[in-house]
N, C-alpha and C. Protein backbone atom coordinates (compact mmCIF):
# COMPACT_ATOMS: atom_id res chain seq x y z
N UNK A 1 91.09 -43.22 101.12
CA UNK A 1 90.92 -44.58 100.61
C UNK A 1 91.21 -45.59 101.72
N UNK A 2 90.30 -46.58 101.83
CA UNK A 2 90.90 -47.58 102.95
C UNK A 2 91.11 -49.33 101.96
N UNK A 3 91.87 -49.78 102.88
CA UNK A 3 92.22 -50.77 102.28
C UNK A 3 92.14 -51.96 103.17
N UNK A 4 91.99 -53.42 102.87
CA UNK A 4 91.49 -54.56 103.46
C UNK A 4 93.07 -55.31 104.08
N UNK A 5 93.43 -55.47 104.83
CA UNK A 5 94.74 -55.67 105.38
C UNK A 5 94.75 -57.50 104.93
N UNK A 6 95.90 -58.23 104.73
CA UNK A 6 95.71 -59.40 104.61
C UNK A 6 97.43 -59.72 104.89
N UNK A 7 97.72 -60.72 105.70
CA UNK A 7 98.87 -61.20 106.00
C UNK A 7 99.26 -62.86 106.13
N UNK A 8 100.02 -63.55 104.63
CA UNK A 8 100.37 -64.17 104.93
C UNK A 8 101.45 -65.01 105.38
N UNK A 9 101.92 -66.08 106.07
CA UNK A 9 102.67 -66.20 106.67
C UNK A 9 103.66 -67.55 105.97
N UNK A 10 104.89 -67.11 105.63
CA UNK A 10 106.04 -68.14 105.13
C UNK A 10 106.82 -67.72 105.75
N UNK A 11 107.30 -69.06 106.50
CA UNK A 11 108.49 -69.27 106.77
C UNK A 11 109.36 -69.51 106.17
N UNK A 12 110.76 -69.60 106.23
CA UNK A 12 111.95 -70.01 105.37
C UNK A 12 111.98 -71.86 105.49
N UNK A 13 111.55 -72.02 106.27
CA UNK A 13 111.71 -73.26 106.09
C UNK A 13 110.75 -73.92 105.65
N UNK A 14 109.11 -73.32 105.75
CA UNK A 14 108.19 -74.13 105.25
C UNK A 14 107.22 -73.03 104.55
N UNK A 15 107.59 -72.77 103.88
CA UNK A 15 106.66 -72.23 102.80
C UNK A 15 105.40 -72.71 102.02
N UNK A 16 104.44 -71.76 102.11
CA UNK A 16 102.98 -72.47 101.84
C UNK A 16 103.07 -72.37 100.55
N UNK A 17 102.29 -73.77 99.72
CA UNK A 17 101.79 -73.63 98.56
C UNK A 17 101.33 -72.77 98.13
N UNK A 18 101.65 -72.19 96.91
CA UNK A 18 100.85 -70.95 96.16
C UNK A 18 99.72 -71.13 95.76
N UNK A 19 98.84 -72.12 95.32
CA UNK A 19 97.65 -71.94 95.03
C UNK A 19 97.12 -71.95 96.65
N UNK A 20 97.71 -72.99 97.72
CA UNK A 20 96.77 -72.80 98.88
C UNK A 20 96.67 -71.34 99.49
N UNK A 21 97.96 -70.44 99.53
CA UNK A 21 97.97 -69.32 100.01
C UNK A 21 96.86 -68.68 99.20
N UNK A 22 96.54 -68.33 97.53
CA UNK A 22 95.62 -68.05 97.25
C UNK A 22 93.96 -68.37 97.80
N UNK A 23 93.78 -70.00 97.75
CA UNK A 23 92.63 -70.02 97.94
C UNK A 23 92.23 -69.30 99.75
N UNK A 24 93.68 -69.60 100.26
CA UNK A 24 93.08 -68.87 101.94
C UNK A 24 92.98 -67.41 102.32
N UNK A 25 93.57 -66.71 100.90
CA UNK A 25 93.07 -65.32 101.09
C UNK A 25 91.65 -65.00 100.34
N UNK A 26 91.34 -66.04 100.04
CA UNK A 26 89.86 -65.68 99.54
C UNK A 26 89.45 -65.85 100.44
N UNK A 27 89.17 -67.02 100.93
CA UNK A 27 88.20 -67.88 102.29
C UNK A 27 88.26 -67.08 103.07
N UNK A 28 89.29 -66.01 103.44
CA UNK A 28 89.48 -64.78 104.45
C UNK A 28 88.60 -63.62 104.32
N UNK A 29 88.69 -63.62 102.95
CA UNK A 29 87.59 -62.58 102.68
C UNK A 29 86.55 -62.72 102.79
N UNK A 30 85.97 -64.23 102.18
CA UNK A 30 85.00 -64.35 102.63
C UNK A 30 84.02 -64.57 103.88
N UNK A 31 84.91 -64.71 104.75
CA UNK A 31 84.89 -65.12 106.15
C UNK A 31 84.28 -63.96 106.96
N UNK A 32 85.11 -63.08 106.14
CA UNK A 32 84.72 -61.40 106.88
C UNK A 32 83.66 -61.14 106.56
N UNK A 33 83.59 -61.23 105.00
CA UNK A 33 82.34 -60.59 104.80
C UNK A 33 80.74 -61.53 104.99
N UNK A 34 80.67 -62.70 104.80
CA UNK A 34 80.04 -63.34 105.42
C UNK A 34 79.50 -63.11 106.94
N UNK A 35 80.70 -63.11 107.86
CA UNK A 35 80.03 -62.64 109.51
C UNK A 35 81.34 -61.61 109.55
N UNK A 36 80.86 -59.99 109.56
CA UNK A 36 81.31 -58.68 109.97
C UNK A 36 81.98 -58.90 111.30
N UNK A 37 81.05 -59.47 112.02
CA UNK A 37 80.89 -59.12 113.45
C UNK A 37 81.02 -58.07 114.12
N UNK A 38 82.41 -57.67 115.09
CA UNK A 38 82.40 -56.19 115.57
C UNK A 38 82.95 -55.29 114.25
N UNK A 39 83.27 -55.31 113.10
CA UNK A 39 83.71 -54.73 111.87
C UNK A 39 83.00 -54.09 110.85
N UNK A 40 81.52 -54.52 111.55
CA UNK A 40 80.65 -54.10 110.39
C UNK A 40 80.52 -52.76 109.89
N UNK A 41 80.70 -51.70 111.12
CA UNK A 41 81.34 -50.43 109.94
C UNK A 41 82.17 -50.18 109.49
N UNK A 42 83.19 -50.67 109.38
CA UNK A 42 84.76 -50.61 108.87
C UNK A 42 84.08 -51.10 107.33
N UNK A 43 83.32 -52.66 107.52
CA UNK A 43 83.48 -53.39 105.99
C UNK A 43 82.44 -52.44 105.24
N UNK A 44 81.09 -51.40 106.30
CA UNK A 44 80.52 -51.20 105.39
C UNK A 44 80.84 -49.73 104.80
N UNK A 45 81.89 -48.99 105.15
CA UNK A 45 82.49 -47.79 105.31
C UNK A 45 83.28 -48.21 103.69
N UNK A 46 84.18 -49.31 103.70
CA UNK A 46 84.99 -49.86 102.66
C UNK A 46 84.56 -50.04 101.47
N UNK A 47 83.09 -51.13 101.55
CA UNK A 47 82.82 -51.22 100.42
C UNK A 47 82.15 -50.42 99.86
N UNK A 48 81.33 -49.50 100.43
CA UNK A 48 80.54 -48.54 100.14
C UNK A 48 81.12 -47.71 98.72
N UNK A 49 82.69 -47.57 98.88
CA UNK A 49 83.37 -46.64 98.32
C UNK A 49 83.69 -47.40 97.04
N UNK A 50 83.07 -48.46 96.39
CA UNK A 50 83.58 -49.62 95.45
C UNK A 50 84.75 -50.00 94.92
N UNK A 51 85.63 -49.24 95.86
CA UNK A 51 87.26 -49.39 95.29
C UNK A 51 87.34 -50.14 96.34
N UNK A 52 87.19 -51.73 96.74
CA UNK A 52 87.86 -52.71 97.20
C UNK A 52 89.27 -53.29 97.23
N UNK A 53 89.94 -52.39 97.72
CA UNK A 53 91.34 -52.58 97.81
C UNK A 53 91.66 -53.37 98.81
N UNK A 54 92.81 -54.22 98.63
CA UNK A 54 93.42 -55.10 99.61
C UNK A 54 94.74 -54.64 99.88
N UNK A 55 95.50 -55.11 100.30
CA UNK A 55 97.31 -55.35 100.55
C UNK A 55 97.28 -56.81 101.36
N UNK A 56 98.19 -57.14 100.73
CA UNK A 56 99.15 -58.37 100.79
C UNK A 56 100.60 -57.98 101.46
N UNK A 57 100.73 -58.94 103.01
CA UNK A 57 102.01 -58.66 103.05
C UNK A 57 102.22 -59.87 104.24
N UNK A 58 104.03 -60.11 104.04
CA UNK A 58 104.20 -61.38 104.72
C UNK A 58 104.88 -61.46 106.12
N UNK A 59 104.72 -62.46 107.06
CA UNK A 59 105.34 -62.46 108.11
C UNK A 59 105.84 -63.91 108.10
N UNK A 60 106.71 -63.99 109.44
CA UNK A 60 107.27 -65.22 109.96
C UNK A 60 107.69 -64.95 111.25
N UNK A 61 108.16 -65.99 112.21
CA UNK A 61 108.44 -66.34 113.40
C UNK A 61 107.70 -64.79 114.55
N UNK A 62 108.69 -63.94 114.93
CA UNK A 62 108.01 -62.82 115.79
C UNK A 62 107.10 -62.02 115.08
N UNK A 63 107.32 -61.71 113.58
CA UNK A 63 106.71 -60.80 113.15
C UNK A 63 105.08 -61.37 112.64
N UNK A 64 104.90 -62.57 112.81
CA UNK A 64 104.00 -63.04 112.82
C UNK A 64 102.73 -63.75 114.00
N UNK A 65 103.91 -63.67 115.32
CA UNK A 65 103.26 -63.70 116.20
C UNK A 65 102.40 -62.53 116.31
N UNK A 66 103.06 -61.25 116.14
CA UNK A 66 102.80 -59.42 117.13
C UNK A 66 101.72 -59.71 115.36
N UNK A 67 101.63 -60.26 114.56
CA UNK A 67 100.58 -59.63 113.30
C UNK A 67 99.06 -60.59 114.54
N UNK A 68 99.05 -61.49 115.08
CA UNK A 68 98.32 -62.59 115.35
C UNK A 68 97.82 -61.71 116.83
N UNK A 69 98.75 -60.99 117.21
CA UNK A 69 98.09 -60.34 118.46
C UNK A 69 97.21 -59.09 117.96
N UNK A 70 96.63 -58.86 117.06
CA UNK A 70 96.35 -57.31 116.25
C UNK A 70 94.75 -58.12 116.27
N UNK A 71 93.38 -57.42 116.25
CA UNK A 71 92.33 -57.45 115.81
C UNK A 71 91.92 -58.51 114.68
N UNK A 72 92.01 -59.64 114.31
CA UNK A 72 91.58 -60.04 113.07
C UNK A 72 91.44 -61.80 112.86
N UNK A 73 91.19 -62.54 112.19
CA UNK A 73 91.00 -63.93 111.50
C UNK A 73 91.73 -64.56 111.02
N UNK A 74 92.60 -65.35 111.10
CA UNK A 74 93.28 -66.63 110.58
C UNK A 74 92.39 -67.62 110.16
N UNK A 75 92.54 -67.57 108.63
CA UNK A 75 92.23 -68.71 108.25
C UNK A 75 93.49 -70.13 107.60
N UNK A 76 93.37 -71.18 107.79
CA UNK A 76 94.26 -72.10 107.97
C UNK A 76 93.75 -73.15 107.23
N UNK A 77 94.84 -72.96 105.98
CA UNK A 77 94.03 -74.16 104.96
C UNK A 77 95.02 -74.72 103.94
N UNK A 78 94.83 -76.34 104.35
CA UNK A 78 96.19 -77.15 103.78
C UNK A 78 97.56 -76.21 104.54
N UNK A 79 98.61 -76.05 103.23
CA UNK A 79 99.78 -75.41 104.03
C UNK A 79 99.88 -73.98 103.81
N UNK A 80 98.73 -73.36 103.73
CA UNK A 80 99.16 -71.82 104.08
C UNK A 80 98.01 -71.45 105.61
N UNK A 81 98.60 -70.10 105.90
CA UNK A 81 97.83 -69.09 107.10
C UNK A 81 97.75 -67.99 106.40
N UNK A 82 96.41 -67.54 106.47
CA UNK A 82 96.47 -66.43 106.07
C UNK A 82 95.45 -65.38 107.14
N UNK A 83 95.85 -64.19 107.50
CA UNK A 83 94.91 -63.61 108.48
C UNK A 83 94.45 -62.19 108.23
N UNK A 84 93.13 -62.10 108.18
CA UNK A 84 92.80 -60.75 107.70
C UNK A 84 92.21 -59.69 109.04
N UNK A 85 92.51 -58.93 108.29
CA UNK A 85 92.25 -57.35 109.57
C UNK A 85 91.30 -56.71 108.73
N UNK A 86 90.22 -56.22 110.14
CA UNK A 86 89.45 -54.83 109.33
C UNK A 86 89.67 -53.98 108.68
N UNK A 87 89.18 -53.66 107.66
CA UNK A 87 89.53 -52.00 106.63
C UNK A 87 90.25 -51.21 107.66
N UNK A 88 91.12 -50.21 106.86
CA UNK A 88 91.57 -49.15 107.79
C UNK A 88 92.13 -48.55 106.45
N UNK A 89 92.25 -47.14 106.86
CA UNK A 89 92.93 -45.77 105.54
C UNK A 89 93.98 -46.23 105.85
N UNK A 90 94.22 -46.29 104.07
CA UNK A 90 95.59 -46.35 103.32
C UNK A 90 96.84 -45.86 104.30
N UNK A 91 96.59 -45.04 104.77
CA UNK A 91 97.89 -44.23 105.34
C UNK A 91 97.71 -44.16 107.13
N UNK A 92 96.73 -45.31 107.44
CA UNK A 92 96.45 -45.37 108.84
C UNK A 92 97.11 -46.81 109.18
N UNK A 93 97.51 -47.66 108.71
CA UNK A 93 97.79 -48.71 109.19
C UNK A 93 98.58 -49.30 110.41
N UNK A 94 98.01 -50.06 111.35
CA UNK A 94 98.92 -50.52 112.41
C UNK A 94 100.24 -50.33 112.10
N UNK A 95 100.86 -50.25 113.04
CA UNK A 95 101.92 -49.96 113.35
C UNK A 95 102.94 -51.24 112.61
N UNK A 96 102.07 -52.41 113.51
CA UNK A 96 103.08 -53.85 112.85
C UNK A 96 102.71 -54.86 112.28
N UNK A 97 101.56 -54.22 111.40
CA UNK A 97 101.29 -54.40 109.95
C UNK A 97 101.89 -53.63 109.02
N UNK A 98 102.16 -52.22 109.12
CA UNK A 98 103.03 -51.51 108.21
C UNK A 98 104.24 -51.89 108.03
N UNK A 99 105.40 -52.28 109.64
CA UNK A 99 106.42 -52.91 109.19
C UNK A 99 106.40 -53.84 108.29
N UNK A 100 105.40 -54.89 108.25
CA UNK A 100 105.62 -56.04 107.22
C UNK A 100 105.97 -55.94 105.82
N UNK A 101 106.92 -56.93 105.75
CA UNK A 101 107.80 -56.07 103.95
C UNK A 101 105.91 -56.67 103.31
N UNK A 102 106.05 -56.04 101.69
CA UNK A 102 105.36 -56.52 100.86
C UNK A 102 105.61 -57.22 99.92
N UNK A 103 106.97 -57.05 99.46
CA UNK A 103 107.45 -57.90 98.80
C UNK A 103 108.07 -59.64 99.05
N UNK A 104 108.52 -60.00 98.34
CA UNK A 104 109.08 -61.60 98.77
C UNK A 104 107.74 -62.87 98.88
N UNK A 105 106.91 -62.67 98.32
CA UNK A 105 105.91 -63.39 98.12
C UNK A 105 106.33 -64.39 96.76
N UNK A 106 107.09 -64.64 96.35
CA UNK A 106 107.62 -65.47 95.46
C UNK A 106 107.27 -66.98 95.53
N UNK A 107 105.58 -67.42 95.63
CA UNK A 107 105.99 -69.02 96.28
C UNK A 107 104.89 -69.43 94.93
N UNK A 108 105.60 -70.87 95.10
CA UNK A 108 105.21 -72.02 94.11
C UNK A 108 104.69 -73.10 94.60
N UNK A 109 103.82 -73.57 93.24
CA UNK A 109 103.57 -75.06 94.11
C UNK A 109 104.17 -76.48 93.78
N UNK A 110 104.52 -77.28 94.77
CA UNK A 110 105.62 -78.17 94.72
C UNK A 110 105.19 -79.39 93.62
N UNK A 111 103.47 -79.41 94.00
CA UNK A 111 103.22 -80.20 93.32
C UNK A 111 102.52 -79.77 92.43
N UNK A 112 101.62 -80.47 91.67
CA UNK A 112 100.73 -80.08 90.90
C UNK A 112 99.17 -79.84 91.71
N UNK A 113 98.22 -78.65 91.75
CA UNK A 113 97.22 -78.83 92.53
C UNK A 113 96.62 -79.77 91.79
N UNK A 114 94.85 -80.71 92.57
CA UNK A 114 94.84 -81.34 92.56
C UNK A 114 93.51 -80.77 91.39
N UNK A 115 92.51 -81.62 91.24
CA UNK A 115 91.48 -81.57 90.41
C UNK A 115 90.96 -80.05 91.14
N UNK A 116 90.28 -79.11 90.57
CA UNK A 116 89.41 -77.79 90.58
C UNK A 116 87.97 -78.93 91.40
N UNK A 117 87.81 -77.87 92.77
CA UNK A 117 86.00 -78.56 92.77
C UNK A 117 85.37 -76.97 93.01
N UNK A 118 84.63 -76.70 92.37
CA UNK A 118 83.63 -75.60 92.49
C UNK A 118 83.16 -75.64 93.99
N UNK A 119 82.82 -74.12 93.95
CA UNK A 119 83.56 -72.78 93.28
C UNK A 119 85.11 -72.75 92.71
N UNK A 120 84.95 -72.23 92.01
CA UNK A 120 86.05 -72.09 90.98
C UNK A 120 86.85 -70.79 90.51
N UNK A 121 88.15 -70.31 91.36
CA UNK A 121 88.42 -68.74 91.07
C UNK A 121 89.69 -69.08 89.77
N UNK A 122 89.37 -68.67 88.60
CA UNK A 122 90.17 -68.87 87.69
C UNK A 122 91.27 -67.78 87.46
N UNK A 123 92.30 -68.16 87.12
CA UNK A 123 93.35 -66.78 87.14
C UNK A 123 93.67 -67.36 85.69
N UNK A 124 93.85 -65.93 85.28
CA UNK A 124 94.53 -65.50 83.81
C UNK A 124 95.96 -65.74 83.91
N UNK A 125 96.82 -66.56 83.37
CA UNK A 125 97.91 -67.23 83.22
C UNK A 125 98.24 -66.32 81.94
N UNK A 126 98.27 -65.61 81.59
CA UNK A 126 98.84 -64.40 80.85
C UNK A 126 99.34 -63.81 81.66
N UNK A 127 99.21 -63.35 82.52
CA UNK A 127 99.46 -62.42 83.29
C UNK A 127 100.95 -62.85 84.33
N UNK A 128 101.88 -61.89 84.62
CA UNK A 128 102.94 -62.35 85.66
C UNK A 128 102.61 -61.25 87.18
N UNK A 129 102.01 -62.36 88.02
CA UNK A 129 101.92 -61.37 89.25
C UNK A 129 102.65 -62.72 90.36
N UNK A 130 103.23 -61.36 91.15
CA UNK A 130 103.86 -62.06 92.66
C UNK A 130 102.53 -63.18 93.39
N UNK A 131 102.57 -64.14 94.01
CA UNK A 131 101.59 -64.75 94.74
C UNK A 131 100.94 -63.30 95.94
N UNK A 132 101.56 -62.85 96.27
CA UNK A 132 101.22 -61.48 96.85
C UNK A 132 99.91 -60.86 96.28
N UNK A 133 100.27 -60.19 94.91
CA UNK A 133 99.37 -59.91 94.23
C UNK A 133 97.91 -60.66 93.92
N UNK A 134 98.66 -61.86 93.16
CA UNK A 134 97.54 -63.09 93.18
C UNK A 134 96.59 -62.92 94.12
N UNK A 135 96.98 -63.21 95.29
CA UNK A 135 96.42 -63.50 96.78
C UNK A 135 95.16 -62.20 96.57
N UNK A 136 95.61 -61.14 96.44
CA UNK A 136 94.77 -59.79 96.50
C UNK A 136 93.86 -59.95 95.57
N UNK A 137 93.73 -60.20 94.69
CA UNK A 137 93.00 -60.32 93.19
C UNK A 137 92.18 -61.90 93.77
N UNK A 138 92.77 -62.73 93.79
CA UNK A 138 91.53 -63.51 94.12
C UNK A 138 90.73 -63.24 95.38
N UNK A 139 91.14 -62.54 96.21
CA UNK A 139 90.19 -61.74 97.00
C UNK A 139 89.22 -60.54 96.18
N UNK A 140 89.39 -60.29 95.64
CA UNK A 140 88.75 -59.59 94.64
C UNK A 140 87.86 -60.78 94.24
N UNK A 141 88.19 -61.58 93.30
CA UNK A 141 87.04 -61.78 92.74
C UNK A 141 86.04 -62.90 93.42
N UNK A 142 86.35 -63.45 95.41
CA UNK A 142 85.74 -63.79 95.40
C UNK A 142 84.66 -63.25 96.16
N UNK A 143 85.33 -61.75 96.51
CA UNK A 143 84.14 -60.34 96.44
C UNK A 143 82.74 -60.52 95.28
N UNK A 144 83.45 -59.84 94.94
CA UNK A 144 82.72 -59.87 93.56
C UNK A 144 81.70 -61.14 93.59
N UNK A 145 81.94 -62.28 93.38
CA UNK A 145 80.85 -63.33 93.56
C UNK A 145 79.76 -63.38 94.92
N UNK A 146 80.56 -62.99 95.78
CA UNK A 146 79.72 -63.10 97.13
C UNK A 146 78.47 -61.56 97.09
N UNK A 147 79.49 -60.19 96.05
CA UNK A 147 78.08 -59.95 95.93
C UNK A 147 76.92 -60.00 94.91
N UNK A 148 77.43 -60.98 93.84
CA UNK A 148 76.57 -61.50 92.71
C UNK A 148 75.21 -62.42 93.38
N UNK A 149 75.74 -63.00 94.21
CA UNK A 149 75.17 -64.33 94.87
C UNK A 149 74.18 -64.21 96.07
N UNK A 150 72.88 -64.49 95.61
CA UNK A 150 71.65 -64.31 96.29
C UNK A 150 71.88 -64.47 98.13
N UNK A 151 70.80 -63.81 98.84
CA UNK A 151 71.15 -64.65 100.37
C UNK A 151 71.21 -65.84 100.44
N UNK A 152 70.01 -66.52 99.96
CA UNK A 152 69.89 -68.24 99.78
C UNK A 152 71.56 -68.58 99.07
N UNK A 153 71.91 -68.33 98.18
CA UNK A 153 73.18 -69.05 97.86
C UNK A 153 74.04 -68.55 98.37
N UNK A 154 74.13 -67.24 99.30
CA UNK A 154 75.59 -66.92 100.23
C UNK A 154 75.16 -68.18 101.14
N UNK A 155 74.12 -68.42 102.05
CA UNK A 155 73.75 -69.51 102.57
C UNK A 155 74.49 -70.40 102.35
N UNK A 156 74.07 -71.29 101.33
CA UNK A 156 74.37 -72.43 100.84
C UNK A 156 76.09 -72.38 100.82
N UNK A 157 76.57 -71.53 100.30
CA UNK A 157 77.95 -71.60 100.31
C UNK A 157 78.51 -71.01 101.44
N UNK A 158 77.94 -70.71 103.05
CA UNK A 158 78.58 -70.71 104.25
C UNK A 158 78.21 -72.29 104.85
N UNK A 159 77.29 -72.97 104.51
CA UNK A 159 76.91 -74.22 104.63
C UNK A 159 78.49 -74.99 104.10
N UNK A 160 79.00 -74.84 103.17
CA UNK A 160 80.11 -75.53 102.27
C UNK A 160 81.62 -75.21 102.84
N UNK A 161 81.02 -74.05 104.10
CA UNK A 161 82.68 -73.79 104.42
C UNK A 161 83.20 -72.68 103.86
N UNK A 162 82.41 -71.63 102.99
CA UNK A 162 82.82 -70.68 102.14
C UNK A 162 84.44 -71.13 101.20
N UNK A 163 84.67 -72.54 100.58
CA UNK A 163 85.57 -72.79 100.52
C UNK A 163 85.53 -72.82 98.58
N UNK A 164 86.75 -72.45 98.22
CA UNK A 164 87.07 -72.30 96.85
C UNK A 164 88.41 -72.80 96.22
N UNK A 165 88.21 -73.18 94.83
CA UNK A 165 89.34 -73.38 94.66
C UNK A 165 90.15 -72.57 93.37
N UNK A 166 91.21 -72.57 93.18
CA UNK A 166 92.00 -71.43 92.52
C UNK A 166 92.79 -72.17 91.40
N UNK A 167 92.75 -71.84 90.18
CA UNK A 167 93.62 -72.73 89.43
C UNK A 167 93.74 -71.51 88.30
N UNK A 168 94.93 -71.74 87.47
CA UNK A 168 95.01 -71.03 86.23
C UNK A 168 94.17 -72.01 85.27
N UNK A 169 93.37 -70.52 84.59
CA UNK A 169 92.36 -70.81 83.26
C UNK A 169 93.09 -71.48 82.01
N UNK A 170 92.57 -72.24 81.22
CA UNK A 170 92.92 -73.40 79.94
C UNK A 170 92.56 -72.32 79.14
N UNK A 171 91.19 -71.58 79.09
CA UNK A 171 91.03 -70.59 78.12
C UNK A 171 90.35 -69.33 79.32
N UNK A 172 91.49 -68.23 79.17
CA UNK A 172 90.73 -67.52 80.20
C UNK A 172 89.64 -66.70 79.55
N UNK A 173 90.11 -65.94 78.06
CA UNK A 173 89.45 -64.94 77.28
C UNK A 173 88.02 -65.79 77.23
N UNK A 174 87.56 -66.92 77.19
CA UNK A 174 86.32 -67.21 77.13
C UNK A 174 85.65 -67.02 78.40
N UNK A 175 86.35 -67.72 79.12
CA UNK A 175 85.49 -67.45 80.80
C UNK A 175 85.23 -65.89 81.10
N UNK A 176 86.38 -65.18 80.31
CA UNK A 176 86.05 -63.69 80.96
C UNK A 176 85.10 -63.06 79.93
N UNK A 177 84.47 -63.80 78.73
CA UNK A 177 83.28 -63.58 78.03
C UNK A 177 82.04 -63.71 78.21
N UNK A 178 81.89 -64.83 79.18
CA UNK A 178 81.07 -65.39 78.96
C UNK A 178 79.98 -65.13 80.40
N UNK A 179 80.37 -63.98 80.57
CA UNK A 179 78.88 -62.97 81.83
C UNK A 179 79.08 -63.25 83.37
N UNK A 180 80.38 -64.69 83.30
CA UNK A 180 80.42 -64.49 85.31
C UNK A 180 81.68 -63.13 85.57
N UNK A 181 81.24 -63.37 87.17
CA UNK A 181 82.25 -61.59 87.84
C UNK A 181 84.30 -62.39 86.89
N UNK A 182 84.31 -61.24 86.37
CA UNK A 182 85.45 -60.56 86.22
C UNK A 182 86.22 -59.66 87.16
N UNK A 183 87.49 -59.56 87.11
CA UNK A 183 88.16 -58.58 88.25
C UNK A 183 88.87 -57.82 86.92
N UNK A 184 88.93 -56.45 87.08
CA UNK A 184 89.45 -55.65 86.19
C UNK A 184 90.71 -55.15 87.61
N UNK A 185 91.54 -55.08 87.51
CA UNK A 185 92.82 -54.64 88.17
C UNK A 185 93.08 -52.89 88.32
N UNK A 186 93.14 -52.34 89.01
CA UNK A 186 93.14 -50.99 88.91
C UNK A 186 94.84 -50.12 88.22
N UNK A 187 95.53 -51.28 88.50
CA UNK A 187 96.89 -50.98 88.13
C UNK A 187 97.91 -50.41 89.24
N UNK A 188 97.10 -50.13 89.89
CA UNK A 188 98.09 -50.18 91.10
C UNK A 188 100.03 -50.69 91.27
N UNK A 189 99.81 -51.81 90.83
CA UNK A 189 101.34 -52.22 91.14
C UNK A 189 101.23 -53.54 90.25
N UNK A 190 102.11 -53.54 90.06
CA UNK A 190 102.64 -54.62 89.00
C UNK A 190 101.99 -54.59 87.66
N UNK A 191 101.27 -54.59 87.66
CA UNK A 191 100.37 -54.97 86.16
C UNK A 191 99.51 -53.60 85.65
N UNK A 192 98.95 -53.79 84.13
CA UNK A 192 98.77 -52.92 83.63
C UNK A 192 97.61 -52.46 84.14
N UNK A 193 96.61 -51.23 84.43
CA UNK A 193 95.51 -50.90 84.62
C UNK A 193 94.57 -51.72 83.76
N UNK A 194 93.42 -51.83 84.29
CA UNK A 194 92.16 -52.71 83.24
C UNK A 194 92.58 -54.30 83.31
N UNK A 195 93.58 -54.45 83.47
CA UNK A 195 94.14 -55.74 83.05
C UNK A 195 92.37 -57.11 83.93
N UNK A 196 92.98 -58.12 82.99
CA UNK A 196 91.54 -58.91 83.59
C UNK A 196 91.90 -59.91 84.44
N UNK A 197 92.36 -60.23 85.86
CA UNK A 197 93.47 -61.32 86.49
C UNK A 197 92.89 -62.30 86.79
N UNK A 198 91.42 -62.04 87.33
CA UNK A 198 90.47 -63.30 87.63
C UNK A 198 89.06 -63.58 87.09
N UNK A 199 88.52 -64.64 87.28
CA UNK A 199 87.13 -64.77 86.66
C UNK A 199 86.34 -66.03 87.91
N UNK A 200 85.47 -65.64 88.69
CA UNK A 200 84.90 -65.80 89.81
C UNK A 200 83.74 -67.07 88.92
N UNK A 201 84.16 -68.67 89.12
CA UNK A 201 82.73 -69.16 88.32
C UNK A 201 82.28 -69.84 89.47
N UNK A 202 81.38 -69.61 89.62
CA UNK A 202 80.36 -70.27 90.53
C UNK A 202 79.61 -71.01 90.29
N UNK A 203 79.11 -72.09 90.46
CA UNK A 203 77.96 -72.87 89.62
C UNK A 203 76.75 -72.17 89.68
N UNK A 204 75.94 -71.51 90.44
CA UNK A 204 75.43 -70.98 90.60
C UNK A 204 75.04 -69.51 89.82
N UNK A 205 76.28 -68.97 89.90
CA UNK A 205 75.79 -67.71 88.59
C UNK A 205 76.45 -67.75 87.36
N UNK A 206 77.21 -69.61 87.08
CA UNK A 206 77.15 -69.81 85.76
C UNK A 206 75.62 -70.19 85.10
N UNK A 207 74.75 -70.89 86.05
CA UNK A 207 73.54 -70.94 85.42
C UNK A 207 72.85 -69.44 84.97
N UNK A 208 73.02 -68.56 85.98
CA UNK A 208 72.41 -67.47 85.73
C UNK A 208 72.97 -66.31 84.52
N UNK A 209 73.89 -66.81 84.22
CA UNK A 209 74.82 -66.11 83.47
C UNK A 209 74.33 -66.64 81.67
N UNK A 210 74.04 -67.56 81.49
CA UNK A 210 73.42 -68.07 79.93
C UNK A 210 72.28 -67.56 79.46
């Protein structure tokens, strides 16, 4: 099994917003998968296998420098960093990416986020997951949309910055009715198997979706 490496970075003293850390592990994903570049058999080795797995895990001061010297993308948006590495097996991982704890992802947001502008990654507010987790799952589902979404509209939305925004759902059970990508959770860690954490709406394959 290989898995999509993702590392973000809080400090003790300045800790990134939780919805921004979310939306920048999407934009990460999407970033990759949008332009592969030298990775393209790693991503196409990964997805091939449709178990799109991620890990989430955090750094600060040195341990975030030696993550920044490793193969991979920082993306940098509002107050989080988040930087993704090529696929690699479960049980192959860099050396100092493996040190990185996984836990302690505990972050909030200070304020209230601001208005949702589409794209739109909705999270199920039923649900209790670490921002860690979060982070992974909305990488998930904004998988999932990028491969719902025609060339012309991957286009259009690398035109936009591949940029999204993340908010908990008002009614999630409808959005996750109503035909856009769903993320079903494998159960892995924290939460129950099947569980439903995100719902990917796009304007784009909400039209297509009626």
């Amino acid at each position: 099994m290989m898995v999509l490496p993702l590392v973000v970075r809080i400090e003790r003293a300045s800790p990134p917003e939780r919805a921004d850390a979310l939306e920048a592990a999407a934009m990460a994903v999407l970033d990759l998968l949008a332009d592969p570049g030298e990775w393209a058999q790693e991503l196409e080795i990964w997805q091939s296998t449709g178990r799109i797995r991620k890990g989430v895990r955090r750094a600060r001061g040195a341990e975030w420098r030696r993550a920044l010297a490793l193969p991979g993308r920082t993306i940098e948006h509002r107050t989080a960093e988040v930087r993704v590495f090529p696929p690699v097996p479960l049980d192959d991982c860099p050396k100092d990416l493996a040190k990185l704890q996984v836990g302690g992802t505990e972050l909030v947001d200070t304020d209230e986020p601001g208005p949702a502008r589409p794209p739109v990654l909705w999270e199920n507010p039923a649900l209790e997951m670490s921002a860690g987790k979060a982070m992974a799952q909305a990488g998930h589902a904004a998988q999932l949309a990028w491969w719902a979404s025609s060339p012309e509209e991957r286009a259009a939305w690398r035109d936009q910055g591949l940029t999204v925004s993340v908010r908990a759902a008002a009614d999630f059970d409808a959005l996750a009715g109503s035909g856009l990508p769903v993320v079903r959770d494998a159960g892995f860690t924290e939460i129950a198997p099947g569980s439903c954490t995100f719902v990917a709406d796009m304007p784009w394959l909400r039209v297509r979706s009626r």
